[in-house]
PDB file of N, CA and C in Angstrom:
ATOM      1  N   UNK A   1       5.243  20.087  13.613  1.00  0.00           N
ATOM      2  CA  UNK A   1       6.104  19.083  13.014  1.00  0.00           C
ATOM      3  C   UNK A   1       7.491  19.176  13.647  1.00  0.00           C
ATOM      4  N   UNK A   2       8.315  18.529  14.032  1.00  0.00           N
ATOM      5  CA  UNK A   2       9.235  18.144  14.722  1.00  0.00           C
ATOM      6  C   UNK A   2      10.482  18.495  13.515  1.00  0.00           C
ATOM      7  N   UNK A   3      11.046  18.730  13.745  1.00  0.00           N
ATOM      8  CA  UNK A   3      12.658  19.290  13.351  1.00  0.00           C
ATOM      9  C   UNK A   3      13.968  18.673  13.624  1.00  0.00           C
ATOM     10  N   UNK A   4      14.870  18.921  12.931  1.00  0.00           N
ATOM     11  CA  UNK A   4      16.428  18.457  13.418  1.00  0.00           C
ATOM     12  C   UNK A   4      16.844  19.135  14.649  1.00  0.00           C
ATOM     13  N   UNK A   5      17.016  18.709  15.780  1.00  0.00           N
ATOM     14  CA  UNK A   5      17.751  19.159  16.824  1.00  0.00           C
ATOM     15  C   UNK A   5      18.970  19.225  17.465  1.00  0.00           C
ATOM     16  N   UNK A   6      20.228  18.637  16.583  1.00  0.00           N
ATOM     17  CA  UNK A   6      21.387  18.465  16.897  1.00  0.00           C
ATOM     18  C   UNK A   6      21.163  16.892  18.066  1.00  0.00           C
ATOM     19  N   UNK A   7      20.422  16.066  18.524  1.00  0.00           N
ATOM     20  CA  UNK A   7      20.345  15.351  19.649  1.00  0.00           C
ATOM     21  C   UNK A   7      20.427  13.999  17.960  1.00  0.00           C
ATOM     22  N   UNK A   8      21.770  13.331  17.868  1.00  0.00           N
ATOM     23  CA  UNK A   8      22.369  12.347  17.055  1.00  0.00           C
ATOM     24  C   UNK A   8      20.771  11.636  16.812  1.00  0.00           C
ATOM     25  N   UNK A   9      20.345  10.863  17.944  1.00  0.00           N
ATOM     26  CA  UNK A   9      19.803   9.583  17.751  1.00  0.00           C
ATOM     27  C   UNK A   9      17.777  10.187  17.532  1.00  0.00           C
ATOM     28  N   UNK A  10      17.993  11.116  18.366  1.00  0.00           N
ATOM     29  CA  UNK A  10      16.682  11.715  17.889  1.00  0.00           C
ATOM     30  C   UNK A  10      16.408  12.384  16.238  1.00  0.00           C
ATOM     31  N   UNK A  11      17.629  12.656  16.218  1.00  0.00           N
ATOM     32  CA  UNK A  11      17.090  13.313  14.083  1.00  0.00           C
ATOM     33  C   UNK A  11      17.125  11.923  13.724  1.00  0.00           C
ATOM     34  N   UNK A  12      17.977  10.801  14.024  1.00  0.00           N
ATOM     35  CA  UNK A  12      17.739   9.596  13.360  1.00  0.00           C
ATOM     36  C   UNK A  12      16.449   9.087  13.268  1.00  0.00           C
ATOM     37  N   UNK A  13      15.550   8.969  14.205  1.00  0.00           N
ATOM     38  CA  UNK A  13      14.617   8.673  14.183  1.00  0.00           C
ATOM     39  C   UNK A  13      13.465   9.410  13.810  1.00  0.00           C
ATOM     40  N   UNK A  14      13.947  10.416  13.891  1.00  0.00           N
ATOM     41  CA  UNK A  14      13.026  11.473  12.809  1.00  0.00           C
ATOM     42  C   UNK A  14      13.260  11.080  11.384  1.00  0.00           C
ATOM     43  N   UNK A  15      13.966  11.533  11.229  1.00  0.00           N
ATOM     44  CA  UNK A  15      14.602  10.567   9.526  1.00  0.00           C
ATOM     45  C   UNK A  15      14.190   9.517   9.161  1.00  0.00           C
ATOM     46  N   UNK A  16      13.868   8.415  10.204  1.00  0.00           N
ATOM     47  CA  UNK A  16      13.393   7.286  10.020  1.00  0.00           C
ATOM     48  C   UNK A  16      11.650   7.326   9.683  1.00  0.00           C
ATOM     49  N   UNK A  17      10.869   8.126  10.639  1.00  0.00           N
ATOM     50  CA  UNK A  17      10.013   7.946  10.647  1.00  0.00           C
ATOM     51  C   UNK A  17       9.609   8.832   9.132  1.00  0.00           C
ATOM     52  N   UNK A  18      10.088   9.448   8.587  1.00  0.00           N
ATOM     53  CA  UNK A  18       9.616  10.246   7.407  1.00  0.00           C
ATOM     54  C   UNK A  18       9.709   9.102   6.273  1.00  0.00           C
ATOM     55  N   UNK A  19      10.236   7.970   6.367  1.00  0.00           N
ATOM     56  CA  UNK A  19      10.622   7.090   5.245  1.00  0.00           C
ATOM     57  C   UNK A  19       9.520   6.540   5.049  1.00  0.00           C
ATOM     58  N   UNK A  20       8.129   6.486   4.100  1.00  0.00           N
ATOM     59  CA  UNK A  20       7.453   5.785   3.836  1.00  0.00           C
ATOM     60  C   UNK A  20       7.494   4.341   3.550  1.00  0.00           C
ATOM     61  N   UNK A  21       8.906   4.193   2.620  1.00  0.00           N
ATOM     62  CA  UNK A  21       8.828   2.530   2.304  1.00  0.00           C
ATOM     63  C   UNK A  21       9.268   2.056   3.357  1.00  0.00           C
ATOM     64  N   UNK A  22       8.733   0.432   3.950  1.00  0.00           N
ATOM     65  CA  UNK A  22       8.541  -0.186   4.917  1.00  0.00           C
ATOM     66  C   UNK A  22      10.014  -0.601   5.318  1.00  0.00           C
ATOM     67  N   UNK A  23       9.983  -1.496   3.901  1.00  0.00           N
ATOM     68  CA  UNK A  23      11.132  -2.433   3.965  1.00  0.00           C
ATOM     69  C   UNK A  23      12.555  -1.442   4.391  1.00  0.00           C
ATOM     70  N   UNK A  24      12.401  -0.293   3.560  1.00  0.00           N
ATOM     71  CA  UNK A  24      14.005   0.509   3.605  1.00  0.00           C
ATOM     72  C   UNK A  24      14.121   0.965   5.218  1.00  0.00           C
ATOM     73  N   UNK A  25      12.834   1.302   5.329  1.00  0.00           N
ATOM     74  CA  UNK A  25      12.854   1.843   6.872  1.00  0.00           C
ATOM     75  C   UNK A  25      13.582   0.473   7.744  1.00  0.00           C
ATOM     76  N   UNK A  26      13.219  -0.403   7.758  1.00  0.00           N
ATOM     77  CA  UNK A  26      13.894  -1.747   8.511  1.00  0.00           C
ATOM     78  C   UNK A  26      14.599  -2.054   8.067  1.00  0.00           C
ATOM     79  N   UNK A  27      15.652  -2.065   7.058  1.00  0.00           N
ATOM     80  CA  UNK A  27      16.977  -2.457   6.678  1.00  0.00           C
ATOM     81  C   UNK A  27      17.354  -0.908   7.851  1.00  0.00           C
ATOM     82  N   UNK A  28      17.206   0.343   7.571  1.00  0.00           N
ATOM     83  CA  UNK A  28      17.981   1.324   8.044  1.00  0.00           C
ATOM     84  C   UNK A  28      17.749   1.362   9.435  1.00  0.00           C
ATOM     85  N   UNK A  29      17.050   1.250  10.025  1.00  0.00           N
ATOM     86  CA  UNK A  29      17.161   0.503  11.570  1.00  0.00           C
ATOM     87  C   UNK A  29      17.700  -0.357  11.930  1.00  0.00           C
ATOM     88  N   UNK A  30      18.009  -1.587  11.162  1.00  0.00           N
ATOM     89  CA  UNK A  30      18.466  -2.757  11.794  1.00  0.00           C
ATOM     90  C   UNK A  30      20.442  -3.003  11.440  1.00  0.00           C
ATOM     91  N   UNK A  31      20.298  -2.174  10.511  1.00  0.00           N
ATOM     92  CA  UNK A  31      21.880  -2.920  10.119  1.00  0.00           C
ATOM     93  C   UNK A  31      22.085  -1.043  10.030  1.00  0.00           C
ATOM     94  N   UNK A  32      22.158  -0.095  10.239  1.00  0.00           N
ATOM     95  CA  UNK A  32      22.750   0.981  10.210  1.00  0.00           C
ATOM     96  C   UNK A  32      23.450   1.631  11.309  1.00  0.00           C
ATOM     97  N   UNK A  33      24.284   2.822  11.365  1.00  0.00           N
ATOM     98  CA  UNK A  33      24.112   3.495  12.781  1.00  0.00           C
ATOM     99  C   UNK A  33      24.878   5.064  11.834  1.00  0.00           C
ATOM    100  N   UNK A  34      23.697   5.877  13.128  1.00  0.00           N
ATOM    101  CA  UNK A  34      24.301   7.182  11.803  1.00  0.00           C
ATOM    102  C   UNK A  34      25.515   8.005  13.128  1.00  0.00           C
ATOM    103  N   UNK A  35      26.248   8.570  11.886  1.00  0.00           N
ATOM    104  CA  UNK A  35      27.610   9.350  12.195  1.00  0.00           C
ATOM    105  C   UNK A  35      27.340  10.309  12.539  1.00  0.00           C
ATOM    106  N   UNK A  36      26.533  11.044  11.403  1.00  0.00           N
ATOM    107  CA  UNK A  36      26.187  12.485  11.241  1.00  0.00           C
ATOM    108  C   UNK A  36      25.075  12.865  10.991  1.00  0.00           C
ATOM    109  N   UNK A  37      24.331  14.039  11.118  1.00  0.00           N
ATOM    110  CA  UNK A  37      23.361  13.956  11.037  1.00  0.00           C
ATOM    111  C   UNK A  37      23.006  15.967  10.675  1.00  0.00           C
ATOM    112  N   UNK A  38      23.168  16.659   9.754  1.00  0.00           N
ATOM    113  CA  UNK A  38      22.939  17.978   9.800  1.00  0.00           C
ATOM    114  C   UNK A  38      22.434  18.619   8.672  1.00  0.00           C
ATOM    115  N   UNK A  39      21.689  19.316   8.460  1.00  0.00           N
ATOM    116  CA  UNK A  39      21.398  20.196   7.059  1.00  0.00           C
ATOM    117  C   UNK A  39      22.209  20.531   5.943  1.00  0.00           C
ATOM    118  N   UNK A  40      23.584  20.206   6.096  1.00  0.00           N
ATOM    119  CA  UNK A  40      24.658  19.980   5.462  1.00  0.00           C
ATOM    120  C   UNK A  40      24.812  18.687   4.930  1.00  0.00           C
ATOM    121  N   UNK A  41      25.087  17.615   5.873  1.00  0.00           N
ATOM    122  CA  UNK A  41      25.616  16.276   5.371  1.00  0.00           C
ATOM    123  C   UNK A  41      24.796  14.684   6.640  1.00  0.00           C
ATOM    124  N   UNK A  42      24.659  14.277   5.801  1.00  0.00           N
ATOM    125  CA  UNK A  42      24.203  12.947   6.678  1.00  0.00           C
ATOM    126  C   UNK A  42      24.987  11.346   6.102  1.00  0.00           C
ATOM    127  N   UNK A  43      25.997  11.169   7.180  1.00  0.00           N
ATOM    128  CA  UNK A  43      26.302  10.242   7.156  1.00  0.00           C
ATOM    129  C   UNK A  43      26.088   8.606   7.800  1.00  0.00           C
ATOM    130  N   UNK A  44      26.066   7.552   7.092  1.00  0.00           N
ATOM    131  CA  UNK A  44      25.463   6.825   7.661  1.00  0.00           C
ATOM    132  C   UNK A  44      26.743   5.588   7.417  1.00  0.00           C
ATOM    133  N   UNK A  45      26.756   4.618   8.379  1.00  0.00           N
ATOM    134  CA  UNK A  45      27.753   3.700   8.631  1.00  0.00           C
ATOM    135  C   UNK A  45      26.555   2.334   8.462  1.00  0.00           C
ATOM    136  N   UNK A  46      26.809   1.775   7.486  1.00  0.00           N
ATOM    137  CA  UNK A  46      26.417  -0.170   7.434  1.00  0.00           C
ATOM    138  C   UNK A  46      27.069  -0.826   8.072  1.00  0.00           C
ATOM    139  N   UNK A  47      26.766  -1.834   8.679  1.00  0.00           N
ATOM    140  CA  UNK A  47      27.418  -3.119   9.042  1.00  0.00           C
ATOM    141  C   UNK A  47      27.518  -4.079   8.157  1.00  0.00           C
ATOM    142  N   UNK A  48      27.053  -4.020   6.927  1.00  0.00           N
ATOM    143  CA  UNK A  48      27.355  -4.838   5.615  1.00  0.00           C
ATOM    144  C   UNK A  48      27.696  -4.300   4.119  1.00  0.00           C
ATOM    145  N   UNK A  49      28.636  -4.578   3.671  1.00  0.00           N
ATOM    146  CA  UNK A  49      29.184  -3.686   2.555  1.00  0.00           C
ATOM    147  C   UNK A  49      27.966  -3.958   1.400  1.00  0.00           C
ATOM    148  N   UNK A  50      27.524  -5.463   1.076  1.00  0.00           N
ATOM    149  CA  UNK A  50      26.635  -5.283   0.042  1.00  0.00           C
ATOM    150  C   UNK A  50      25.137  -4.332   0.587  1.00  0.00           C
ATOM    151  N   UNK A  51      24.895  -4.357   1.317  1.00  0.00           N
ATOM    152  CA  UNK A  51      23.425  -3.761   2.397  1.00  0.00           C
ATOM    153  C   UNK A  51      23.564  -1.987   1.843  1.00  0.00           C
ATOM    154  N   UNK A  52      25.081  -1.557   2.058  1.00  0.00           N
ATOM    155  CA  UNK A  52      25.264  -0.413   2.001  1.00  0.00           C
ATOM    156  C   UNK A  52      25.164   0.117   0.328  1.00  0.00           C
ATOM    157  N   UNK A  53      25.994  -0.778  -0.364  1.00  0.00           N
ATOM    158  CA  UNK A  53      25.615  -0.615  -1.525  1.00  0.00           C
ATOM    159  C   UNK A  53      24.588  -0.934  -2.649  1.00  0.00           C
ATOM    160  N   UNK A  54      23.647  -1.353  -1.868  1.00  0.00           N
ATOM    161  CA  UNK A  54      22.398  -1.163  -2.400  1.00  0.00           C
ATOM    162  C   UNK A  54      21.400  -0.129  -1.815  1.00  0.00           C
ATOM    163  N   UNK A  55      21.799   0.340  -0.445  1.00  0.00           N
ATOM    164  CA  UNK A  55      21.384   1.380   0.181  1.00  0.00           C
ATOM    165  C   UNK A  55      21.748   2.992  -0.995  1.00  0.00           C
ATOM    166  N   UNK A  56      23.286   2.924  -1.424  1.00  0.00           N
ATOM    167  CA  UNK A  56      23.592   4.211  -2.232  1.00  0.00           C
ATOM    168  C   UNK A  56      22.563   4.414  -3.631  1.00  0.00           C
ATOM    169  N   UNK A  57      22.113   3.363  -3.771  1.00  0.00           N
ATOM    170  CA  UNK A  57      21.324   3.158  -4.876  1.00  0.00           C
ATOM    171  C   UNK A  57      19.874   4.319  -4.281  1.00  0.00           C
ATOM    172  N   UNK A  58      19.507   3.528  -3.182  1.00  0.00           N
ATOM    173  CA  UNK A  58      18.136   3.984  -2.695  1.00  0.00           C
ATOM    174  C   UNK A  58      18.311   5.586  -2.492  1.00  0.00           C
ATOM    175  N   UNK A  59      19.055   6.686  -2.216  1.00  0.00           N
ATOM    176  CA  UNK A  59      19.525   7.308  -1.340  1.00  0.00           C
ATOM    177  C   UNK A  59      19.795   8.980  -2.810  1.00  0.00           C
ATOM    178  N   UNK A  60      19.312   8.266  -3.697  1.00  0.00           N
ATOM    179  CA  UNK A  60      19.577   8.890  -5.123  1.00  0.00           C
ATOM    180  C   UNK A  60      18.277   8.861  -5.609  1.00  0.00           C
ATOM    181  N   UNK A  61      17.190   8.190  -5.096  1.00  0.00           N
ATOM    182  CA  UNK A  61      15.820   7.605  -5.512  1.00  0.00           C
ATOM    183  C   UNK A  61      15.276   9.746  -5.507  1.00  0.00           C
ATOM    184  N   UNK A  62      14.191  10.097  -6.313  1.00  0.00           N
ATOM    185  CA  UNK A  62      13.330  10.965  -5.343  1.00  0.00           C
ATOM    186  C   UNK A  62      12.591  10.903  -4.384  1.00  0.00           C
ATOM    187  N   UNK A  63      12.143   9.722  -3.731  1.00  0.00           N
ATOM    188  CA  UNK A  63      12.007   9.709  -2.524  1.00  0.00           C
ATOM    189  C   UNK A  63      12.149  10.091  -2.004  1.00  0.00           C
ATOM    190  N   UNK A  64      13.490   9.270  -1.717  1.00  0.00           N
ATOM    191  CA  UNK A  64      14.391   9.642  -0.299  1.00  0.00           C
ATOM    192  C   UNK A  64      14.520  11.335  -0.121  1.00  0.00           C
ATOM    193  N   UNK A  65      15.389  11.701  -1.021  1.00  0.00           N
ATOM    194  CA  UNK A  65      15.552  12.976  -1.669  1.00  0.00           C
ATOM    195  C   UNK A  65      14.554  13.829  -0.742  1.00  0.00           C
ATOM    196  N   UNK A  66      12.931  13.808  -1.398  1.00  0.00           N
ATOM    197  CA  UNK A  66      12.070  14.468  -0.795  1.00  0.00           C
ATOM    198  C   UNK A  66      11.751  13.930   0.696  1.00  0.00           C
ATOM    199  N   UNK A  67      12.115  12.923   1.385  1.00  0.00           N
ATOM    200  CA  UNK A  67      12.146  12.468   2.725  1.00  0.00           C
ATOM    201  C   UNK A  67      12.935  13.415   3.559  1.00  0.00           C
ATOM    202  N   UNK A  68      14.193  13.612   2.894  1.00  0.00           N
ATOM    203  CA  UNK A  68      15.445  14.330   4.305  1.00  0.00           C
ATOM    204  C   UNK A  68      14.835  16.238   3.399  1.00  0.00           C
ATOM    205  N   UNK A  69      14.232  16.441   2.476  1.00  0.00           N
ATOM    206  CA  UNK A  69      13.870  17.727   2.242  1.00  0.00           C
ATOM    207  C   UNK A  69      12.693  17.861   2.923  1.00  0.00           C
ATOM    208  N   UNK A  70      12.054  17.165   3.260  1.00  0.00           N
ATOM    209  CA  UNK A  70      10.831  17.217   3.857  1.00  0.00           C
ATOM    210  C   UNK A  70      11.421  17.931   5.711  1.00  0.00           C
ATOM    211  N   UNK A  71      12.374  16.875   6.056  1.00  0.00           N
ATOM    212  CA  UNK A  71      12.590  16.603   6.948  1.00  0.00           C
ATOM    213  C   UNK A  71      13.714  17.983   7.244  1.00  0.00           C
ATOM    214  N   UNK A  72      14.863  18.683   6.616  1.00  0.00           N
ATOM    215  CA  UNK A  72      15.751  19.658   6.432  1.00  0.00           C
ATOM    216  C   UNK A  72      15.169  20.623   5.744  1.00  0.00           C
ATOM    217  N   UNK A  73      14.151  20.692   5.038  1.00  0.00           N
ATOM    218  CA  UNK A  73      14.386  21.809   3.968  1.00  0.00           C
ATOM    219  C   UNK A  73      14.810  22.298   3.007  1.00  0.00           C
ATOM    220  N   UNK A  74      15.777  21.382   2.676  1.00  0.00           N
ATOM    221  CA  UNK A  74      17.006  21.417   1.614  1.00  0.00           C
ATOM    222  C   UNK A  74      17.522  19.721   1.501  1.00  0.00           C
ATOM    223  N   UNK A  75      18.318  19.552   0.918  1.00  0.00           N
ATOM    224  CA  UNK A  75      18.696  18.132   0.557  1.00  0.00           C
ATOM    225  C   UNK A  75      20.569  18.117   1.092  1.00  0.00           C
ATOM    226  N   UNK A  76      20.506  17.551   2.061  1.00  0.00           N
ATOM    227  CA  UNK A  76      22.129  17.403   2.487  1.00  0.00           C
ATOM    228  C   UNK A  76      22.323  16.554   1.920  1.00  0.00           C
ATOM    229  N   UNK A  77      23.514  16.235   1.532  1.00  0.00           N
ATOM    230  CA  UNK A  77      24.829  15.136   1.231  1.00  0.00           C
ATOM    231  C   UNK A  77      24.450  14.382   2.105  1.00  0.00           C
ATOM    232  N   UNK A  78      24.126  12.972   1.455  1.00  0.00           N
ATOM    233  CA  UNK A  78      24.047  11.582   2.047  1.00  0.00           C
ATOM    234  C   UNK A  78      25.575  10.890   1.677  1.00  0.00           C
ATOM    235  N   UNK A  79      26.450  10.129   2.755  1.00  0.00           N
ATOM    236  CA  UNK A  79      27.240   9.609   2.758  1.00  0.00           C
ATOM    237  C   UNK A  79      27.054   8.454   3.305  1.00  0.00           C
ATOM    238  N   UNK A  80      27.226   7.008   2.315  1.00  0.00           N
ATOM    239  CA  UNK A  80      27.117   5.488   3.062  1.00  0.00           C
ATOM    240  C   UNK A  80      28.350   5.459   3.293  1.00  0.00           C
ATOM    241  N   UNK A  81      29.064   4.929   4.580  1.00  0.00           N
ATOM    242  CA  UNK A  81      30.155   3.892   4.780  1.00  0.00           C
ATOM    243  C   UNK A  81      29.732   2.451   5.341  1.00  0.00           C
ATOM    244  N   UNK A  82      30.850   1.713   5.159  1.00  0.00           N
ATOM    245  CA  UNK A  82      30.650   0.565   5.401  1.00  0.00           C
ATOM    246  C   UNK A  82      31.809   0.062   6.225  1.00  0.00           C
TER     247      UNK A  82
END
């Protein structure tokens, strides 16, 4: 199983691919771009303020939660900006 590697755009897409729901996965591809990316904190930048704030909603789900624990091991700090 593939891991965080410090390489920005590659954990992104690791991250991505762990997201089961369809739709969230293609909102977060298409209108996102991530900042940060570490076992600590993952920040993510929207290009639309309402997009993002319905994203903070998702991002609190257990899902997700168990997506970036799946993916880290632990649960970092998710940060939306917009």
């Amino acid at each position: 199983m593939s891991k965080i590697t410090g390489n920005l755009n590659h954990d992104w897409e690791l991250l991505l691919s762990k997201i089961n729901n369809i739709a969230v996965k293609m909102i977060l591809k298409s209108v996102t771009k991530p900042i940060e990316i570490s076992s600590e904190k993952i920040v993510i930048l929207f290009k639309d303020k309402s997009i993002a704030q319905k994203a903070e909603g998702y991002v609190n789900t257990p899902a997700f939660k168990d997506t970036i624990k799946d993916v880290f091991d632990t649960i970092p700090q998710v940060e939306i900006k917009y």
